[in-house]
N, C-alpha and C. Protein backbone atom coordinates (compact mmCIF):
# COMPACT_ATOMS: atom_id res chain seq x y z
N UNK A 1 -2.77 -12.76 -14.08
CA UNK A 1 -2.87 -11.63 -13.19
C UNK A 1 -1.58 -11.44 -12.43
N UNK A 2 -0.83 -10.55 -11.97
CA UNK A 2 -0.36 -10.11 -11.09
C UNK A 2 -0.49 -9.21 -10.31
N UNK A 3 0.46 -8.94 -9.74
CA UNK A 3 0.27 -7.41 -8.36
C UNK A 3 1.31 -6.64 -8.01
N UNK A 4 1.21 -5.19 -8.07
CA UNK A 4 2.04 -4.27 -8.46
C UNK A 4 1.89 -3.81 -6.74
N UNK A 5 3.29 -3.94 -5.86
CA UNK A 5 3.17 -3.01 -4.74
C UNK A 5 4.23 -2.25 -4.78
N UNK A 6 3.72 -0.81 -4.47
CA UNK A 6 4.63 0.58 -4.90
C UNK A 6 4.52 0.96 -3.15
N UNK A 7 5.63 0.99 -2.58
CA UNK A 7 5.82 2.04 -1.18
C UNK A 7 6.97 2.40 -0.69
N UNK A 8 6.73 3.65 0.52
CA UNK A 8 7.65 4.68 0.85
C UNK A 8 7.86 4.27 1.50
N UNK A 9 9.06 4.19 2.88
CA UNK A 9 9.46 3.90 3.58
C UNK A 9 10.69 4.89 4.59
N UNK A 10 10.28 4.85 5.29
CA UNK A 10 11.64 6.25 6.29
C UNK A 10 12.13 5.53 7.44
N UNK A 11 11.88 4.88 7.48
CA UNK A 11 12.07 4.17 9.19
C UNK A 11 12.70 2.75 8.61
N UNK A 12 12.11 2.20 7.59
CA UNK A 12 12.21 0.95 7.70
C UNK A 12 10.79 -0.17 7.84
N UNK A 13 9.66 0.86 8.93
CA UNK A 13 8.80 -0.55 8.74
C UNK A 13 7.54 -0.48 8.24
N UNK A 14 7.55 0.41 7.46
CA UNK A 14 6.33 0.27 6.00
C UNK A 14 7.17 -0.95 4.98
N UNK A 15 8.42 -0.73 4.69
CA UNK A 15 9.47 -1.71 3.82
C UNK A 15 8.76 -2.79 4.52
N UNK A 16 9.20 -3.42 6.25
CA UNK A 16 9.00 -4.59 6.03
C UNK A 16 7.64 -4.83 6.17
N UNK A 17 6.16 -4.40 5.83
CA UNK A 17 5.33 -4.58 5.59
C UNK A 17 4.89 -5.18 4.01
N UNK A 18 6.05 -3.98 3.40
CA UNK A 18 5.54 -4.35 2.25
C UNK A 18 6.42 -5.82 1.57
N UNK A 19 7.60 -6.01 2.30
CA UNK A 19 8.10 -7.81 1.87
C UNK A 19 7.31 -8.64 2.31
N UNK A 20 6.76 -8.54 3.31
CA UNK A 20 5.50 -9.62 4.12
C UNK A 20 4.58 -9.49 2.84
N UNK A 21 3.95 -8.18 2.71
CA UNK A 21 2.83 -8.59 1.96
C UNK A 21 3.39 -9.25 0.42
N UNK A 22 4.43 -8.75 -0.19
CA UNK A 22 5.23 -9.74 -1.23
C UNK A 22 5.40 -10.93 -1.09
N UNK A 23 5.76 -11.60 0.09
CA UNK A 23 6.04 -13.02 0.17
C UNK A 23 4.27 -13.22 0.16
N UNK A 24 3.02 -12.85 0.62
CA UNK A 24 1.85 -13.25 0.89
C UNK A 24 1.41 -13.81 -0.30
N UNK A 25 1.45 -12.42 -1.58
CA UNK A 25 1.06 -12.19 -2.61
C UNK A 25 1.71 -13.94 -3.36
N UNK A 26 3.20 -13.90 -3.20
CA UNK A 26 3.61 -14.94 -4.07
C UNK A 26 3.23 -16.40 -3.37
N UNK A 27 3.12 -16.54 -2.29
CA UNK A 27 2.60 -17.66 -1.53
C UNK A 27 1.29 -18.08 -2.25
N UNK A 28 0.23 -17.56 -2.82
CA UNK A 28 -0.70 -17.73 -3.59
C UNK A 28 -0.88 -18.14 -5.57
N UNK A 29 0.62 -17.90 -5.86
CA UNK A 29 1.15 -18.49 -6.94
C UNK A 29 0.73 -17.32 -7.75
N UNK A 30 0.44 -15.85 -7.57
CA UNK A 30 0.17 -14.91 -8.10
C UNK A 30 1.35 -14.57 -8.13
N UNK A 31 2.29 -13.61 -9.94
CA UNK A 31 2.65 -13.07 -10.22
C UNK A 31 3.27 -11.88 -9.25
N UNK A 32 4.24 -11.46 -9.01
CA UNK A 32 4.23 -9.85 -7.75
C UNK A 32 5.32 -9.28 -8.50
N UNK A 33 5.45 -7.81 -8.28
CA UNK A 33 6.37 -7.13 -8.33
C UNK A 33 6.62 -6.09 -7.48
N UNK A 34 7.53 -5.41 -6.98
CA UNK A 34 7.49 -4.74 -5.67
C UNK A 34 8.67 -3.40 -5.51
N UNK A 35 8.15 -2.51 -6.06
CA UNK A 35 8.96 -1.25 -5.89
C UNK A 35 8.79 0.07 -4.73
N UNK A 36 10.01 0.56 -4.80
CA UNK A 36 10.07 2.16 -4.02
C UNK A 36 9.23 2.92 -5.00
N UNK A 37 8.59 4.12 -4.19
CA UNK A 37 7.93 4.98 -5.12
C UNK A 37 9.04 5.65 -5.96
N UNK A 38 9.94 5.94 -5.85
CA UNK A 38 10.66 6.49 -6.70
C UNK A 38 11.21 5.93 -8.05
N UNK A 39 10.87 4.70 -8.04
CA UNK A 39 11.38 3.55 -9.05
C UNK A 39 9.66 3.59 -9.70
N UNK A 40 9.00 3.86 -9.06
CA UNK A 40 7.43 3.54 -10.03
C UNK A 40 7.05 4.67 -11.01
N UNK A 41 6.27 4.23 -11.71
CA UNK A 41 5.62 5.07 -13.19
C UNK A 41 4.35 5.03 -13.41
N UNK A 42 4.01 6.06 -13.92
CA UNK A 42 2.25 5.84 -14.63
C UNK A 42 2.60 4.79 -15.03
N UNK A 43 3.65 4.51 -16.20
CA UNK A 43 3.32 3.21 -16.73
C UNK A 43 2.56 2.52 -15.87
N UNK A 44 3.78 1.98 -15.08
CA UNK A 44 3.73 0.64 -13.85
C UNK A 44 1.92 0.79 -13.79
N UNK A 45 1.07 2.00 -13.40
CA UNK A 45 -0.14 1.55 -12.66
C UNK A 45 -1.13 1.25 -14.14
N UNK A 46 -0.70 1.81 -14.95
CA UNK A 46 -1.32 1.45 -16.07
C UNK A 46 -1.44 0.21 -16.31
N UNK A 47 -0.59 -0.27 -16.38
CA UNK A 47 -0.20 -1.77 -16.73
C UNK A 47 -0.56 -3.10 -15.40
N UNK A 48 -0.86 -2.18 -14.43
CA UNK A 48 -1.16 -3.41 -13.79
C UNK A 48 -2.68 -2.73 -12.96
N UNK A 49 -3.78 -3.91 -12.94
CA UNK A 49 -5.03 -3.90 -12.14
C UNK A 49 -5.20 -3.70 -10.34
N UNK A 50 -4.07 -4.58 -10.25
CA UNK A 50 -3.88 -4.69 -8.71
C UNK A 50 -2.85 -4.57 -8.45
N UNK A 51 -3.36 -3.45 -7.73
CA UNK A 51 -2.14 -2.44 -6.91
C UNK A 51 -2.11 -2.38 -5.29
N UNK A 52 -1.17 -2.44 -4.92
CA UNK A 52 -1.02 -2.18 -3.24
C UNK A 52 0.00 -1.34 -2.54
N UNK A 53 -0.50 -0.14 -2.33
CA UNK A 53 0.13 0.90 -1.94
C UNK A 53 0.76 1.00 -0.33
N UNK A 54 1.57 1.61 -0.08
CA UNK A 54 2.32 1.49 1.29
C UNK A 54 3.03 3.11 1.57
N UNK A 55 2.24 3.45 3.13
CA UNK A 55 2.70 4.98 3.15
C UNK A 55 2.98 4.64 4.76
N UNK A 56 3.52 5.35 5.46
CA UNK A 56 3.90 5.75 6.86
C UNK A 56 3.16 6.88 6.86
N UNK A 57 2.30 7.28 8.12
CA UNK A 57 1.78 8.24 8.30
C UNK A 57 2.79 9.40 8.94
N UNK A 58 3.24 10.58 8.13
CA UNK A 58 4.24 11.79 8.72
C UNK A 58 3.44 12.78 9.11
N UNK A 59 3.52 13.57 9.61
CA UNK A 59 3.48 14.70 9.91
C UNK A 59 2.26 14.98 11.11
N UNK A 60 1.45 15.38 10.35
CA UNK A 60 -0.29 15.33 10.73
C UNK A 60 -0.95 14.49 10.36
N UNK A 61 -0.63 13.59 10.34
CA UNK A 61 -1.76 12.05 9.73
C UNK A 61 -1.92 12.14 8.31
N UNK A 62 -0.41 12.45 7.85
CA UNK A 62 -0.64 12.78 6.57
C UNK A 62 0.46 11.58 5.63
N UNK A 63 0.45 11.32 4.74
CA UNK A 63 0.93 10.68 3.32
C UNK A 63 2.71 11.38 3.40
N UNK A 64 3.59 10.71 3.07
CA UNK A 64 4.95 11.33 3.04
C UNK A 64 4.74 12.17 1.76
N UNK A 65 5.12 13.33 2.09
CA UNK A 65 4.50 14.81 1.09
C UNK A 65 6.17 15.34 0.03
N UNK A 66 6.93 14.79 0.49
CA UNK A 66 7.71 14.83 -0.80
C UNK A 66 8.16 13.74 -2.08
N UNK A 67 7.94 13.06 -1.75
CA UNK A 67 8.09 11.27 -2.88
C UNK A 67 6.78 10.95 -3.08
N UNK A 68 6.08 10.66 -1.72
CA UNK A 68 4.74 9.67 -2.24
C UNK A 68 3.80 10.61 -2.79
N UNK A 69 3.39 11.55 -1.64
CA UNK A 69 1.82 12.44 -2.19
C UNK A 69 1.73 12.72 -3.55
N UNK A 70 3.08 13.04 -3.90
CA UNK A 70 3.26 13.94 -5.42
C UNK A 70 3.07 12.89 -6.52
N UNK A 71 3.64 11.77 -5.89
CA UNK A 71 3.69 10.78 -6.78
C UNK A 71 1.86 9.72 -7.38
N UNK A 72 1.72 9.59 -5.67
CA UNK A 72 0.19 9.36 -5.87
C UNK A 72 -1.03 10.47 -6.19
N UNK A 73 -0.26 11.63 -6.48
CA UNK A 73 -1.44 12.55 -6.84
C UNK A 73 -1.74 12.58 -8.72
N UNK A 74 -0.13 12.28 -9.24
CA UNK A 74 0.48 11.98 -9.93
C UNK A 74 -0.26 10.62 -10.97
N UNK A 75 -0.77 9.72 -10.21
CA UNK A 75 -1.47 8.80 -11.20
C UNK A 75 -2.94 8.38 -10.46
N UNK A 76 -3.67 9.78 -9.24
CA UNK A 76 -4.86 9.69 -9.16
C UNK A 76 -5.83 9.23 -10.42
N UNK A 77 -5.54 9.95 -11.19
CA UNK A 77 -6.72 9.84 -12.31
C UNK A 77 -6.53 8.24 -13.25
N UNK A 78 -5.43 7.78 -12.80
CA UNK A 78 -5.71 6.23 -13.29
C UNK A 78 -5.81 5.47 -12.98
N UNK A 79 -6.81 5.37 -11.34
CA UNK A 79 -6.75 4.60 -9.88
C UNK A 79 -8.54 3.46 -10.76
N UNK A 80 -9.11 4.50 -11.40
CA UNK A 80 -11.00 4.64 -11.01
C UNK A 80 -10.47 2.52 -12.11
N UNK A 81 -11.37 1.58 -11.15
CA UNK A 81 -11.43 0.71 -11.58
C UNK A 81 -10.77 -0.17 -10.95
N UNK A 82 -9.56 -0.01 -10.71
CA UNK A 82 -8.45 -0.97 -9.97
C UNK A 82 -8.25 -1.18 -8.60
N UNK A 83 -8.30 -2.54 -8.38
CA UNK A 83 -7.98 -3.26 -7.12
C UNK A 83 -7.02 -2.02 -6.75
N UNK A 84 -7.81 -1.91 -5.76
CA UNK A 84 -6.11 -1.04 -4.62
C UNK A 84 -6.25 -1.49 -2.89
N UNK A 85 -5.44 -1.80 -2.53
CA UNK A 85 -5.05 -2.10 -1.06
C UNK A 85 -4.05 -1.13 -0.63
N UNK A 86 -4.01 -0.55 0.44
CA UNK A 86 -3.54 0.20 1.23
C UNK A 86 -3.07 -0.03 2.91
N UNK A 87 -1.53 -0.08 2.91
CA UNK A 87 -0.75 -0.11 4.58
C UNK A 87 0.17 0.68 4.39
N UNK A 88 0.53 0.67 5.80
CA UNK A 88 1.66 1.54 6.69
C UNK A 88 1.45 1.45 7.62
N UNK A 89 2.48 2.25 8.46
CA UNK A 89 2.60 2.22 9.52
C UNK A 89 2.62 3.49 10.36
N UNK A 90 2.57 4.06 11.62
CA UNK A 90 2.72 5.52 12.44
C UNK A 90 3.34 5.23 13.37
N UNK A 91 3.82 6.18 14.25
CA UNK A 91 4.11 6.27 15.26
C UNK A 91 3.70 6.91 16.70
N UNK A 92 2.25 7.51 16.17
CA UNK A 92 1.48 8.77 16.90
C UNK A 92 0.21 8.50 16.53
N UNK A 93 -0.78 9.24 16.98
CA UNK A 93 -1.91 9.24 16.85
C UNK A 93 -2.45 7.97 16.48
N UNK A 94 -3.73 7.99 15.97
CA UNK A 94 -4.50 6.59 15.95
C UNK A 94 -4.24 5.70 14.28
N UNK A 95 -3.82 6.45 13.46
CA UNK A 95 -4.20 5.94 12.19
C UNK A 95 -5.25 6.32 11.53
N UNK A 96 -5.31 7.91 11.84
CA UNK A 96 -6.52 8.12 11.07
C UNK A 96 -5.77 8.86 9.28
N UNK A 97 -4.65 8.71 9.28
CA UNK A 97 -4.27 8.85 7.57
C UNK A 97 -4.46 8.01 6.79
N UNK A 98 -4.95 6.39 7.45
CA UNK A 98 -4.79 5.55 6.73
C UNK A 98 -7.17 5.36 6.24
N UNK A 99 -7.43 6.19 6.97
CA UNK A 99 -9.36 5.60 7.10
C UNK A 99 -8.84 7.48 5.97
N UNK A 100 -8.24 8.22 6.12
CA UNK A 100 -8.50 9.60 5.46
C UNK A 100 -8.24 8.89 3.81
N UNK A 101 -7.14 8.19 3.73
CA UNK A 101 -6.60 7.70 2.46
C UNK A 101 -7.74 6.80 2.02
N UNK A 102 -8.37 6.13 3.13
CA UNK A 102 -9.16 5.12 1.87
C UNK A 102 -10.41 5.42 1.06
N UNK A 103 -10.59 6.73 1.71
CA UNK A 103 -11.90 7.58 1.58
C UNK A 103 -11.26 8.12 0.21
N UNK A 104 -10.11 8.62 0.52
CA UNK A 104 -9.79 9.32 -1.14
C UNK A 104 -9.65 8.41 -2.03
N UNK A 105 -9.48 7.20 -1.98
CA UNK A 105 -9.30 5.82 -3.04
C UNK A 105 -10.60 5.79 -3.31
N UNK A 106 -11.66 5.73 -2.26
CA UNK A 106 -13.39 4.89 -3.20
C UNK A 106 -13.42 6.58 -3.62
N UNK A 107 -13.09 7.45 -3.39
CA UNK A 107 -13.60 9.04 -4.57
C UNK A 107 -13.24 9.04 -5.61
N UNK A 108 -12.25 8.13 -5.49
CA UNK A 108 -11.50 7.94 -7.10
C UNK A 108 -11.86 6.86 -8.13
N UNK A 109 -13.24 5.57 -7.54
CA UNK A 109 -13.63 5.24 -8.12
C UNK A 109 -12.52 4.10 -8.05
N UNK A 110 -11.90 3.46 -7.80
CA UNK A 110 -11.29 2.16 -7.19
C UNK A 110 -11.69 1.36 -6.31
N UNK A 111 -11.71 0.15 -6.76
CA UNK A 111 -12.12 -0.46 -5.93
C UNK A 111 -10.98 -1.00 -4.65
N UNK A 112 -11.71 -0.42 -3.54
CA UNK A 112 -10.87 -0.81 -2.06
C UNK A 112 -10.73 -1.77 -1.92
N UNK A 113 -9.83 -2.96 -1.11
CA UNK A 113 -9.99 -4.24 -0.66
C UNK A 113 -9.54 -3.91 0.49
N UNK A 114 -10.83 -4.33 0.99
CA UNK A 114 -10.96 -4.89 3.34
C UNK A 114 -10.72 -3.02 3.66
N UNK A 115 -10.35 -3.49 4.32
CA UNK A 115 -9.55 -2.21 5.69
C UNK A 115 -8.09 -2.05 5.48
N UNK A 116 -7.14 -1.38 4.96
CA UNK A 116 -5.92 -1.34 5.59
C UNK A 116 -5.36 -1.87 6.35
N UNK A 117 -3.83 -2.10 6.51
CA UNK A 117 -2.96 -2.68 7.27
C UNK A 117 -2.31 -1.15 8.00
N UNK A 118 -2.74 -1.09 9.04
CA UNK A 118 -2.04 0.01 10.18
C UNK A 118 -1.51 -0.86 10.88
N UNK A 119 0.44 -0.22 11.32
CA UNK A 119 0.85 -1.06 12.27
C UNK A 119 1.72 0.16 13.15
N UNK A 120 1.94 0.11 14.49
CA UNK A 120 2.44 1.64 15.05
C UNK A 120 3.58 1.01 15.25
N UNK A 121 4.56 1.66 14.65
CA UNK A 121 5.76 1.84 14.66
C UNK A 121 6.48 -0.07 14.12
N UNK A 122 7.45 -0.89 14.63
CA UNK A 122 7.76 -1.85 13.90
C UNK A 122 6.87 -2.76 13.88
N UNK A 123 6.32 -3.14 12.85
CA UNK A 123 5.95 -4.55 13.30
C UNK A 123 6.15 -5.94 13.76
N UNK A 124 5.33 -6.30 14.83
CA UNK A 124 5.55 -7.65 15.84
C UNK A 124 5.46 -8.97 14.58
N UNK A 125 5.76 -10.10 15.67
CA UNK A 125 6.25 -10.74 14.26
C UNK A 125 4.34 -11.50 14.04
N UNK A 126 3.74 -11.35 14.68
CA UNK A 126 2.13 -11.12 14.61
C UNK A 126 1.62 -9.84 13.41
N UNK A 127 2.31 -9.23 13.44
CA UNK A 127 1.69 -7.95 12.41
C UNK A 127 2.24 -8.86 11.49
N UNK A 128 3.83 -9.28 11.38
CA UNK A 128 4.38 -9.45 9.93
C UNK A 128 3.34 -10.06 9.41
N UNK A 129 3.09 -11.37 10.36
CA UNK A 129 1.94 -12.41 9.74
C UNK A 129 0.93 -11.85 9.12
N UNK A 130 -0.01 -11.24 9.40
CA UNK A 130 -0.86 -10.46 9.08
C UNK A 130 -0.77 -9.73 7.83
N UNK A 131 0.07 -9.08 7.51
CA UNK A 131 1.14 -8.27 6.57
C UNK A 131 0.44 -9.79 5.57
N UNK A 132 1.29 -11.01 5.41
CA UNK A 132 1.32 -11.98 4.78
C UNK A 132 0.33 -12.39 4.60
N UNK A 133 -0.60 -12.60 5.20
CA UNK A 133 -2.26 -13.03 5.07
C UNK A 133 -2.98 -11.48 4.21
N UNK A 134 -2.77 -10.63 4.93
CA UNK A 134 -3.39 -9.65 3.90
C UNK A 134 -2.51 -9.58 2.44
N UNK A 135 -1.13 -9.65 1.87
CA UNK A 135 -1.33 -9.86 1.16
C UNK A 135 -2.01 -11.24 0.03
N UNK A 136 -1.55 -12.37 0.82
CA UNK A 136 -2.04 -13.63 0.04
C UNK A 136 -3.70 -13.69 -0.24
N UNK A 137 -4.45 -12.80 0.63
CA UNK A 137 -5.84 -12.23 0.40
C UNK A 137 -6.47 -11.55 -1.09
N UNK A 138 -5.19 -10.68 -1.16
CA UNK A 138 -5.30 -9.30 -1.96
C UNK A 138 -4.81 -10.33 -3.28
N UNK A 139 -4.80 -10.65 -2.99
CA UNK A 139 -3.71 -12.11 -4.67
C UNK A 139 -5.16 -12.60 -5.06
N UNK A 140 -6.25 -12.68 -4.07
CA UNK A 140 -7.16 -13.95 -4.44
C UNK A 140 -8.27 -12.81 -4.91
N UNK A 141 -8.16 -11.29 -4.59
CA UNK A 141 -9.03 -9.87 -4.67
C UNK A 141 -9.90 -10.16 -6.29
């Protein structure tokens, strides 16, 4: 088994969410690989079961709408079945893009793991941890 994490990043601290959850993932002796959305492919989700996605909430509590949305709208239809985990981070409001996103993952027939990782704005070195435990979690999914 391994684990495919694909995320966007504008600021910087969805990125370091998603190395925390990379070091988590490999701390568990699970396989990882870890790209920008712009570097990912249908292939990529094809080919791998467990996936862990990473968005910053922009705008209106929304998904970054030029790289990611297009991209994750892009291999919706090959989600139904597969481990998916979902973080980021905001800077405003409560985090409700991240409870809107997970609702659109179980419609798609994927299976969710836990709750999301929401962190507002950088993460403390308490979130990183966390970051690391949720991924070394998502390794054992």
């Amino acid at each position: 088994m391994s684990v495919l994490i694909i995320y966007w990043s504008g600021t910087g601290n969805t990125e370091i969410m998603a190395n925390k959850m990379y070091e988590g993932v490999k701390s568990s002796g699970t396989l990882c690989t870890i790209k920008t959305v712009d570097s990912a492919t249908i292939k990529d989700i094809k080919e791998n079961n467990h996936i862990m996605f990473g968005c910053p909430s922009m705008g209106i509590e929304e998904l970054e709408e030029e790289d990611f949305e297009p991209f994750f709208q892009s291999i919706e239809g090959e989600l139904k079945d597969k481990k998916v985990a979902l973080f980021g981070s905001y800077g405003w409001g409560d985090g409700e893009w991240l409870i809107d996103w997970e609702n659109r993952v179980k419609k798609l027939g994927a299976k969710l793991f836990e709750n999301g990782v929401k962190v507002n704005s950088t993460p403390s070195t308490s979130e990183e941890g966390q970051c690391f435990e949720f991924g070394a979690r998502f390794a054992n999914f």
